[in-house]
Protein backbone atom coordinates (compact mmCIF):
# COMPACT_ATOMS: atom_id res chain seq x y z
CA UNK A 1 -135.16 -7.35 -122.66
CA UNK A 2 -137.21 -5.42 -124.69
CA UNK A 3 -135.59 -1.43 -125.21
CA UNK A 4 -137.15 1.59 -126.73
CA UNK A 5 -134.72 4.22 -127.61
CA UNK A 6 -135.37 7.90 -128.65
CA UNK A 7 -132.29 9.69 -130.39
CA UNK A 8 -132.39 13.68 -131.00
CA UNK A 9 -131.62 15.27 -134.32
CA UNK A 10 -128.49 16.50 -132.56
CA UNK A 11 -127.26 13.02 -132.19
CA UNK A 12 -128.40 12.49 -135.53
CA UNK A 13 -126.56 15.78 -137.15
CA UNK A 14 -124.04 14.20 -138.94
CA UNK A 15 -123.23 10.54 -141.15
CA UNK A 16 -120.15 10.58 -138.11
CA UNK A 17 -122.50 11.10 -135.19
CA UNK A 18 -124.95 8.51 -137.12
CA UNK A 19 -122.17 5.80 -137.36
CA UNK A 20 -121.91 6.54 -133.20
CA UNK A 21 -125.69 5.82 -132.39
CA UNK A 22 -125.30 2.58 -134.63
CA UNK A 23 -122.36 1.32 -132.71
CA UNK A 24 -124.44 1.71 -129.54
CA UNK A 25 -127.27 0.02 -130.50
CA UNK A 26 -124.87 -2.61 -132.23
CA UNK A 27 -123.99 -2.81 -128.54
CA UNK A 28 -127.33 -3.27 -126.89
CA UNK A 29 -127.79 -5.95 -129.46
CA UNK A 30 -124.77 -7.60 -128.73
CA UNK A 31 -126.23 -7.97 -125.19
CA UNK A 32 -129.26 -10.01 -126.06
CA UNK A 33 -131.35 -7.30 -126.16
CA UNK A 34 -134.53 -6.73 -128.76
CA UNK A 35 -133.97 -2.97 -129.64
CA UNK A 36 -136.39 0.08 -131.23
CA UNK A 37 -135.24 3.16 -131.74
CA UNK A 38 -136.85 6.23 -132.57
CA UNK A 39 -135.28 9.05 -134.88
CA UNK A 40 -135.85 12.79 -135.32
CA UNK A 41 -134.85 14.30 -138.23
CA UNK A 42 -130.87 15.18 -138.12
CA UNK A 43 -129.37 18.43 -136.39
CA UNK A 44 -131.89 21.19 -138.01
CA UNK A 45 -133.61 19.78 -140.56
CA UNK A 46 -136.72 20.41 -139.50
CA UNK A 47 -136.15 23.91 -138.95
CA UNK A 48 -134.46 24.16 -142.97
CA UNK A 49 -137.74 22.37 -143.69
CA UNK A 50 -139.72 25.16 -142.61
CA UNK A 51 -137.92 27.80 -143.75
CA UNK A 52 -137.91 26.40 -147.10
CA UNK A 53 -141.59 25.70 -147.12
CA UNK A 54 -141.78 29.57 -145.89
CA UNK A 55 -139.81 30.65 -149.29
CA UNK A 56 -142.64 29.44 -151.45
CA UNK A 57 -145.47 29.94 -149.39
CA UNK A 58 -145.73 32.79 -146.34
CA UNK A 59 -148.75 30.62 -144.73
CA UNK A 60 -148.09 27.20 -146.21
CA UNK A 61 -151.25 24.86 -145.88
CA UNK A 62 -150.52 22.65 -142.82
CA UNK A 63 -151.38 19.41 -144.69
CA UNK A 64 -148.75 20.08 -146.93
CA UNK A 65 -146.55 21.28 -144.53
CA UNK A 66 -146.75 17.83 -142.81
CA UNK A 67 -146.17 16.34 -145.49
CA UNK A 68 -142.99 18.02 -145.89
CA UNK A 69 -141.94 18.05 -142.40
CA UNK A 70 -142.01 14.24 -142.14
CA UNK A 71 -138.90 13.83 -144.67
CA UNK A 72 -136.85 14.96 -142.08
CA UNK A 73 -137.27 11.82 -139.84
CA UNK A 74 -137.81 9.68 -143.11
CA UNK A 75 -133.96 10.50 -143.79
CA UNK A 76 -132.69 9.69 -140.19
CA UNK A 77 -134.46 6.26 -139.78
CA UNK A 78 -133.20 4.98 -143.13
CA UNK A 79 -129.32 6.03 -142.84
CA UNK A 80 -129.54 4.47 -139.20
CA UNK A 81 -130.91 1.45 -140.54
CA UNK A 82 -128.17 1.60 -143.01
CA UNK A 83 -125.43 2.20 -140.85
CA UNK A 84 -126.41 -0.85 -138.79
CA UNK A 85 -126.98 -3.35 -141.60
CA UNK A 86 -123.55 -2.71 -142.79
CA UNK A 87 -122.27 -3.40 -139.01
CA UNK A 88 -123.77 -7.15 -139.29
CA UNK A 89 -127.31 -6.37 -137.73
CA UNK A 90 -129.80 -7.04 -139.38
CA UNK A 91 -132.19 -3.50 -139.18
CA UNK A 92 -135.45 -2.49 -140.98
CA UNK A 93 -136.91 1.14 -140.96
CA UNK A 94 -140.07 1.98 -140.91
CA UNK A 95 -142.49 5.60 -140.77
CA UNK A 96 -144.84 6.21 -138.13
CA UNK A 97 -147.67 4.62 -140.56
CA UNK A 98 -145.91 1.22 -140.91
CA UNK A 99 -145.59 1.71 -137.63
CA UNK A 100 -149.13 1.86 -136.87
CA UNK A 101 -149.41 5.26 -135.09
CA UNK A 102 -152.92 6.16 -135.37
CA UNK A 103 -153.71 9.68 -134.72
CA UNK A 104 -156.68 12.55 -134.54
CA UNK A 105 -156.40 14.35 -138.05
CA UNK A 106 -155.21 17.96 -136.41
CA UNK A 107 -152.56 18.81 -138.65
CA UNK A 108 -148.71 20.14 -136.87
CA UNK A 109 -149.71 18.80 -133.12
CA UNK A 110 -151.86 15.39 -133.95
CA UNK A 111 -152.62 13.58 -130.99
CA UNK A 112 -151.97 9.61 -130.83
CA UNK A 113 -155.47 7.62 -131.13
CA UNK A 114 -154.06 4.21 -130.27
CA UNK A 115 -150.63 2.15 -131.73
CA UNK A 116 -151.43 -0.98 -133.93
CA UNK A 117 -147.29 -2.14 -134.24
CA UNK A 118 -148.49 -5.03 -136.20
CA UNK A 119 -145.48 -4.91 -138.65
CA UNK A 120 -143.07 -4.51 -136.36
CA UNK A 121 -143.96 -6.66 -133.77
CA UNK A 122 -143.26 -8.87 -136.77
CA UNK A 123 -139.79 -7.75 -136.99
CA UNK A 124 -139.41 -8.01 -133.55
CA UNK A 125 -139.95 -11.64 -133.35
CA UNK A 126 -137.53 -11.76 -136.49
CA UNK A 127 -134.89 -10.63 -134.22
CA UNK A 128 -134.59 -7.82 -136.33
CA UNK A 129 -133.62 -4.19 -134.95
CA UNK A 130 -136.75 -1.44 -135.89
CA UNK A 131 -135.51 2.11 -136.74
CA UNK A 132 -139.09 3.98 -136.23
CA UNK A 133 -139.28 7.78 -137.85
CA UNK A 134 -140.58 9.59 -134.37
CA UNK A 135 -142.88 12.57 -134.76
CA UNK A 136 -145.64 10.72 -136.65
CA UNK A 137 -148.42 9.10 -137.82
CA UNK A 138 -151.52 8.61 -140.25
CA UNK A 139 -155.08 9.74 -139.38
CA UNK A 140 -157.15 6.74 -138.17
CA UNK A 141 -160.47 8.07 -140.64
CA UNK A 142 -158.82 9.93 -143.46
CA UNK A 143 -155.62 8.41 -143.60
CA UNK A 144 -153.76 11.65 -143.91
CA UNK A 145 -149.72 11.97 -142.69
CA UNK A 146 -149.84 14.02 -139.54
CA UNK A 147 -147.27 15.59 -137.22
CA UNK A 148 -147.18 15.19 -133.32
CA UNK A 149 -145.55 19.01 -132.83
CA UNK A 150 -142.76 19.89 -130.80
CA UNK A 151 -141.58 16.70 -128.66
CA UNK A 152 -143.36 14.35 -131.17
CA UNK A 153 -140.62 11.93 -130.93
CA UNK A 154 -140.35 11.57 -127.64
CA UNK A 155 -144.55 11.18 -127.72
CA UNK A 156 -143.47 8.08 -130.23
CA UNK A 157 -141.03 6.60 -127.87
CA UNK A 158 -143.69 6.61 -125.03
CA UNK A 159 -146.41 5.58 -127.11
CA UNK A 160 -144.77 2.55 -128.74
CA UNK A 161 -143.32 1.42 -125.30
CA UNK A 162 -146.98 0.36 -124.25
CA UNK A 163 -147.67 -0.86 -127.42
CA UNK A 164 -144.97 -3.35 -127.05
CA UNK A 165 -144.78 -3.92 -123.68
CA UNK A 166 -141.15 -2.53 -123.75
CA UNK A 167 -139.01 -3.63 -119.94
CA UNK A 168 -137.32 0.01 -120.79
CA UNK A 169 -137.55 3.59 -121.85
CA UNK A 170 -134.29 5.74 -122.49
CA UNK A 171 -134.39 9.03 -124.21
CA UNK A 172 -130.61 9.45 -125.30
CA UNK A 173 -129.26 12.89 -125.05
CA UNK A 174 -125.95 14.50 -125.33
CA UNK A 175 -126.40 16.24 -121.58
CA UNK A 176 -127.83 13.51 -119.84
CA UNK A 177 -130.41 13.44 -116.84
CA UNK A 178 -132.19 16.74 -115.51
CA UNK A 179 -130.93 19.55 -113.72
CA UNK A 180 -132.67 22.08 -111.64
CA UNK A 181 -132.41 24.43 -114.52
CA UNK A 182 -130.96 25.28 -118.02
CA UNK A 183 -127.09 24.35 -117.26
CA UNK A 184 -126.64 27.13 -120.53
CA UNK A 185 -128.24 29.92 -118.40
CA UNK A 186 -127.89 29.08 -114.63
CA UNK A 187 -124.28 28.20 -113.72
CA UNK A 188 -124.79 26.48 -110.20
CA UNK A 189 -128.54 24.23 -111.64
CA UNK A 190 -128.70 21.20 -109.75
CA UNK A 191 -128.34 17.85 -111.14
CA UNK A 192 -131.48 15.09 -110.18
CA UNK A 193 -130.92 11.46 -110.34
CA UNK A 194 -134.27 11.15 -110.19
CA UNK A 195 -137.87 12.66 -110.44
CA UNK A 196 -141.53 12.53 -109.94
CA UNK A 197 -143.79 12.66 -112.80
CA UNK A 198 -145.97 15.19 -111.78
CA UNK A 199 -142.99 17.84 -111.00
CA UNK A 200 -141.37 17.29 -114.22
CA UNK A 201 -144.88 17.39 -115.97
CA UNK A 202 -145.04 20.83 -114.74
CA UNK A 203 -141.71 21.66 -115.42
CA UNK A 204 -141.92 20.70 -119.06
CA UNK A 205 -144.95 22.22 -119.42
CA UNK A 206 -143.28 25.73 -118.39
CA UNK A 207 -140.58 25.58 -120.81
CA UNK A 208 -138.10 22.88 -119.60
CA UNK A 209 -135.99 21.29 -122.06
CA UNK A 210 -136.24 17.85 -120.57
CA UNK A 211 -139.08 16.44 -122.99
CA UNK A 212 -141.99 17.50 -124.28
CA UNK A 213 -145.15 17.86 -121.22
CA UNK A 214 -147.36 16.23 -123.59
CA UNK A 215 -144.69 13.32 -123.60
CA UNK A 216 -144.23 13.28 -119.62
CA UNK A 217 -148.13 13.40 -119.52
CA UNK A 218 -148.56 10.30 -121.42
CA UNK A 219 -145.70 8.62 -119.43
CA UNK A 220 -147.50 9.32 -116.19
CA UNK A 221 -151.41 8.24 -117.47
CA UNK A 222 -149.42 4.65 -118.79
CA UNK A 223 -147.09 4.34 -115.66
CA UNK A 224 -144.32 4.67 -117.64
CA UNK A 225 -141.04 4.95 -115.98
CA UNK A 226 -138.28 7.31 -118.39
CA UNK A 227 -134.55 7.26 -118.03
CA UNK A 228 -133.08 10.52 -119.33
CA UNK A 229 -129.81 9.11 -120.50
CA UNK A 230 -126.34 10.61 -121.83
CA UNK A 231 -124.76 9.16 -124.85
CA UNK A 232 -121.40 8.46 -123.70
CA UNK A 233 -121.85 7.82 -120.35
CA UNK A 234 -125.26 6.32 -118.83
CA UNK A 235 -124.61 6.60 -115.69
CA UNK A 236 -125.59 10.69 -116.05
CA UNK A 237 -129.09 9.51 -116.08
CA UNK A 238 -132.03 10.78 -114.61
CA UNK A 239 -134.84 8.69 -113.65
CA UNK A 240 -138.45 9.85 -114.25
CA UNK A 241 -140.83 7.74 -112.34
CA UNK A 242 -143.57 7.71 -109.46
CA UNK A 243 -143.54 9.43 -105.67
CA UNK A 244 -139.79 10.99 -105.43
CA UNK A 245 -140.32 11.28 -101.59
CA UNK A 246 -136.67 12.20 -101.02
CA UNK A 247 -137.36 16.07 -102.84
CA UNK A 248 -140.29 16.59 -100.18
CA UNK A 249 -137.46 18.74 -97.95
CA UNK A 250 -136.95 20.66 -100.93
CA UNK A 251 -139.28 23.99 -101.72
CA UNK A 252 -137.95 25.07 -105.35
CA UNK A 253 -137.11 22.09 -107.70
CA UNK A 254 -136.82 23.48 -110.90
CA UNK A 255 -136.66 26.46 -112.64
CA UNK A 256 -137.52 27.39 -116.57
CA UNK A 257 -139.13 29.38 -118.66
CA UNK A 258 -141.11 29.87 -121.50
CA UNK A 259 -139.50 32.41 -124.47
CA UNK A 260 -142.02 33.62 -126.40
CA UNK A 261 -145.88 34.11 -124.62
CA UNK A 262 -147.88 36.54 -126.73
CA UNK A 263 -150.71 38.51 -125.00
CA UNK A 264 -153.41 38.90 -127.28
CA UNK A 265 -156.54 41.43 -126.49
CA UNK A 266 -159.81 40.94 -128.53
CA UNK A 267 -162.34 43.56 -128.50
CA UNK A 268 -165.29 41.36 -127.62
CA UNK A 269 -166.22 39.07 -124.69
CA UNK A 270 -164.37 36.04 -123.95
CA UNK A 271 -167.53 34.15 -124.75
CA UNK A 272 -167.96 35.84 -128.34
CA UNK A 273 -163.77 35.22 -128.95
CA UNK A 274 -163.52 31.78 -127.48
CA UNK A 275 -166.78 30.83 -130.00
CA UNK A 276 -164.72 32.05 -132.65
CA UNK A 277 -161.35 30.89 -132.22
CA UNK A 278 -163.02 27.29 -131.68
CA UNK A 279 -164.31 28.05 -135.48
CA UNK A 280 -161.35 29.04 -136.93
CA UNK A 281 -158.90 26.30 -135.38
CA UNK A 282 -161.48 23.62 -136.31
CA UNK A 283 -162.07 25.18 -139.57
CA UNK A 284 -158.09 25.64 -140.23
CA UNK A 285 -157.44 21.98 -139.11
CA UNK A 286 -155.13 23.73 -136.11
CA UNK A 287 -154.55 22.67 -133.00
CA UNK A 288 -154.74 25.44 -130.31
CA UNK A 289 -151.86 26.75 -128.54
CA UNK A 290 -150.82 26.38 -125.16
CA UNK A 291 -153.27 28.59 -123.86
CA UNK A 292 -151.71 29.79 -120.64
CA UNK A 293 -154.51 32.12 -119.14
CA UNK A 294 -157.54 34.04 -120.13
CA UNK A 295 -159.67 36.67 -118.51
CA UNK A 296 -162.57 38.97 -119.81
CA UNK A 297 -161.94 42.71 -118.73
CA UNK A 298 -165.28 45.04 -118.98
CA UNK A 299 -166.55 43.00 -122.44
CA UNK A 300 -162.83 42.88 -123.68
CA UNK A 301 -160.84 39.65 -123.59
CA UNK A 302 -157.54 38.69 -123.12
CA UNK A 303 -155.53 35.71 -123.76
CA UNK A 304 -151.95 34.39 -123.35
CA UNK A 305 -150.59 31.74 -125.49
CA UNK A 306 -147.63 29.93 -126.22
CA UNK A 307 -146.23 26.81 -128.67
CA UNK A 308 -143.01 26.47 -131.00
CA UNK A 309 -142.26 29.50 -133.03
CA UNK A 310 -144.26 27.97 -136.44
CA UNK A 311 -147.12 26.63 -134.76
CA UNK A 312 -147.34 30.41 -132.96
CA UNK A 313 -146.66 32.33 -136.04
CA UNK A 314 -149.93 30.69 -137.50
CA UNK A 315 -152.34 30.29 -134.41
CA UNK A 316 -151.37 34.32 -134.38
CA UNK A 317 -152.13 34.77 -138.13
CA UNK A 318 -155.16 32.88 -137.43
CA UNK A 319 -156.20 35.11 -134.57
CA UNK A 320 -155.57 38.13 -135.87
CA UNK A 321 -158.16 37.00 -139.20
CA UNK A 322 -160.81 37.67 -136.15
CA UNK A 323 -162.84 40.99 -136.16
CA UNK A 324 -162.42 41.22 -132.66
CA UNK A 325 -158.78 41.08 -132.49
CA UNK A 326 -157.15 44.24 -131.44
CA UNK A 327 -153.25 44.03 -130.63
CA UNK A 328 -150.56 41.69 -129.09
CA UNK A 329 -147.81 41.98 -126.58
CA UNK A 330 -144.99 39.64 -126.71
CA UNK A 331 -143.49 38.58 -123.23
CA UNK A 332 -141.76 35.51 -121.79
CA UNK A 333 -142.37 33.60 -118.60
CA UNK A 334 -140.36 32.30 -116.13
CA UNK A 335 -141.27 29.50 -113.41
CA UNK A 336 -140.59 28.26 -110.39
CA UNK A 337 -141.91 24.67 -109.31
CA UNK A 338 -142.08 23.16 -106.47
CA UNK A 339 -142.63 19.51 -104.99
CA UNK A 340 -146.51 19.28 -103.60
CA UNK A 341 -148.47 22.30 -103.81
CA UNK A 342 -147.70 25.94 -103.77
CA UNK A 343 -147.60 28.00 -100.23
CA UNK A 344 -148.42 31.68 -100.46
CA UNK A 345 -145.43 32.29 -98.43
CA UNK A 346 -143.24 30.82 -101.24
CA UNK A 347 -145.71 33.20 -103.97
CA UNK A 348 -144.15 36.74 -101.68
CA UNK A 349 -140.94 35.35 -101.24
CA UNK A 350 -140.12 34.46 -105.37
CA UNK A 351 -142.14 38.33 -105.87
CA UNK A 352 -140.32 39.87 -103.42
CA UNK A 353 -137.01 39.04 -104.63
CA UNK A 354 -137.49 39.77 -108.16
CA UNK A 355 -138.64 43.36 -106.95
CA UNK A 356 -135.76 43.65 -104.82
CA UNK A 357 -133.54 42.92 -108.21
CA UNK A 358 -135.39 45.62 -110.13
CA UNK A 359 -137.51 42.48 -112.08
CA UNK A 360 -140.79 43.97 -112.84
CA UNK A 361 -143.29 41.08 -113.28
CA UNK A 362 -146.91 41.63 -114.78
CA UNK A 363 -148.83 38.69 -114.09
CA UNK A 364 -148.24 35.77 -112.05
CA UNK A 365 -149.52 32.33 -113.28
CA UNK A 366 -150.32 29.79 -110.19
CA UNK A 367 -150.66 25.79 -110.28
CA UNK A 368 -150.86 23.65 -107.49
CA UNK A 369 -146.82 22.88 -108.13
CA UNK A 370 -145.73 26.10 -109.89
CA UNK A 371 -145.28 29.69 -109.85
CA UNK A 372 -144.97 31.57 -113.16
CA UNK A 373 -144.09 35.36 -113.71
CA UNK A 374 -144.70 36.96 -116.66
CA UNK A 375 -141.24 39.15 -117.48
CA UNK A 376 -140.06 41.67 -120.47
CA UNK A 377 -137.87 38.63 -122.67
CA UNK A 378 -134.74 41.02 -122.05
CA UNK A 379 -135.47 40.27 -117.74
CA UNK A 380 -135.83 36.00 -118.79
CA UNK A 381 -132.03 35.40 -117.86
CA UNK A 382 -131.85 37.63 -114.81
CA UNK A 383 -135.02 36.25 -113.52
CA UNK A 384 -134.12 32.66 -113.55
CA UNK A 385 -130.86 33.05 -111.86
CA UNK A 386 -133.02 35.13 -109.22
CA UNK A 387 -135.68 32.27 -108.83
CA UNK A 388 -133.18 29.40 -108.77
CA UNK A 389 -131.73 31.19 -105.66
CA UNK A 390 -134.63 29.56 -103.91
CA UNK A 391 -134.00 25.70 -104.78
């Protein structure tokens, strides 16, 4: 059998918790099994990255902030690889060029092109074990290092199990499987054995921690089933796959929520500003942010956004380059979704209790499987715990 693995830099924090993930592989191997593993970078790397790039340069350039960011994984794969040679198995690391990730040449948030793993389909058939850096790849025309953004490594994981026609997915995590919320901020969440891709698509896309919705998408357009695993015991798993038809009795599924949503308000049409910020992205070699909503008021526009904290900070800077641009509100937003579509009743039920709790809301977002209300970030907590009364 044929196993992708993804390991998180938490997994990955230390040469101890390194030594653990080799062991288990070790394991897998002893099995019979052909394993690939995917790597992000160990505990916060990436984050020091940044912050280290941000000491020399306030608005570092994003090629050479890819550039830097990619280290990070670079280090994990090879002390794996290591770590697994000196158990007896023989184990080869390689980066996501080797690999053969081929990617758009967006700088920060790529997205993958197509997978060539000629190398280490190679390998493969060598019996060898293949340590793959997640989170990257090489431009297909210019041949530049890109990033995947935030969940890139479980986008590798996904990608490289159609490439190789993998039997099985896991995503390894120290809390295994998916609960109904954050566990951390909602002490009764409900734990799921299993899940349909479309409702955890929308919950990731929201702000769940499960995996990134860009990585859930892909899983769902290849027919890709996931197994959200725990470390020590993998039997806490939760199984991502097709119809769930079991949760159809259920109204609320999951609840999460997105931190930090900026509303942005532009002094021209949202013709004029949507023109522009096309420009300036393109120009910039930026991806755009998760653009949540956007609505033209009297010749004015507004526009609500979201992404990780240093794609945000620059999309912002970006924005705020425009002549048009006029001020921003930060906010966060909290979500309930649901399995099938969204009643109305359910919409003045999830309102009506916040106001009842004294949770003023300012916007509500609607999808065909999720409810979103735009909060004050001092109401996020509260408001979850008062949403998650409903699953």
């Amino acid at each position: 059998m044929i196993i992708v693995q993804k390991y998180g830099g938490q997994l990955l924090g230390t040469p101890e918790k390194i030594l653990l993930v080799a062991e288990k592989i070790k394991r897998l191997k002893d099995q019979g099994h052909k394993v690939i593993a995917t790597v992000s970078a160990m505990g916060k790397t990436t984050d020091e990255l940044i912050s280290l790039a941000k000491k020399v340069s306030p608005s570092p350039v994003r090629r050479e902030l890819d550039m830097l960011l990619t280290v990070g994984e670079r280090i994990s794969m090879s002390l794996l690889s290591m770590a697994l040679n000196d158990l007896g198995i023989k184990a080869k690391s390689f980066t996501g060029s080797q690999t053969g990730i081929l990617t758009e040449n967006d700088h920060t948030s790529a997205k993958i092109i197509d997978v060539r793993p000629v190398r280490i389909q190679k390998e493969i058939d060598n019996d060898c074990v293949i340590i793959i850096a997640g989170f990257q790849g090489v431009s297909e025309k210019e041949k530049e290092i890109t990033t995947l953004g935030r969940g890139g490594t479980d986008t590798t994981a996904i990608a490289l199990t159609h490439a190789l026609k993998a039997d099985r997915l896991e995503i390894i995590k120290e809390v295994g499987g998916i609960y109904s919320a954050d566990p951390n901020q909602v002490r009764n969440a409900r734990f799921y054995k299993e899940l349909d891709y479309q409702t955890a698509v929308e919950a990731t896309y929201w702000g769940a921690k499960i995996l990134h919705f860009r990585a859930v998408s892909l899983a769902q357009k290849l027919n890709i089933p996931i197994y959200i695993q725990h470390f020590e015991n993998p039997e806490i798993s939760t199984y991502i796959h097709g119809d769930v038809k079991m949760l159809e009795t259920q109204r609320v599924l999951t609840v999460s929520a997105l931190n930090h949503v900026v509303k942005i308000q532009f002094k021209h049409s949202l013709n004029h500003v949507m023109n522009e910020l096309a420009d300036v992205f393109k120009n910039n070699s930026t991806p755009w942010p998760q653009l949540l909503d956007c609505e033209d008021l009297n010749g004015k526009s507004v526009l609500y956004i979201t992404s990780s904290d240093e794609s945000l900070s620059f999309a912002l800077g970006l924005m705020k380059s425009l002549s048009s641009f006029e001020r921003t509100e930060e906010y966060s937003v909290v979500t309930a979704t649901c399995f099938g579509s969204v009643s109305s009743d359910l919409c003045s039920s999830l309102s009506k209790k916040l106001s009842e709790n004294g949770v003023k809301f300012y916007k509500i977002f609607s999808t065909t499987q999720s409810l979103g209300f735009l909060v004050e970030t001092r109401e996020k907590d509260t408001a979850q715990n008062i949403l998650h009364s409903f699953v």
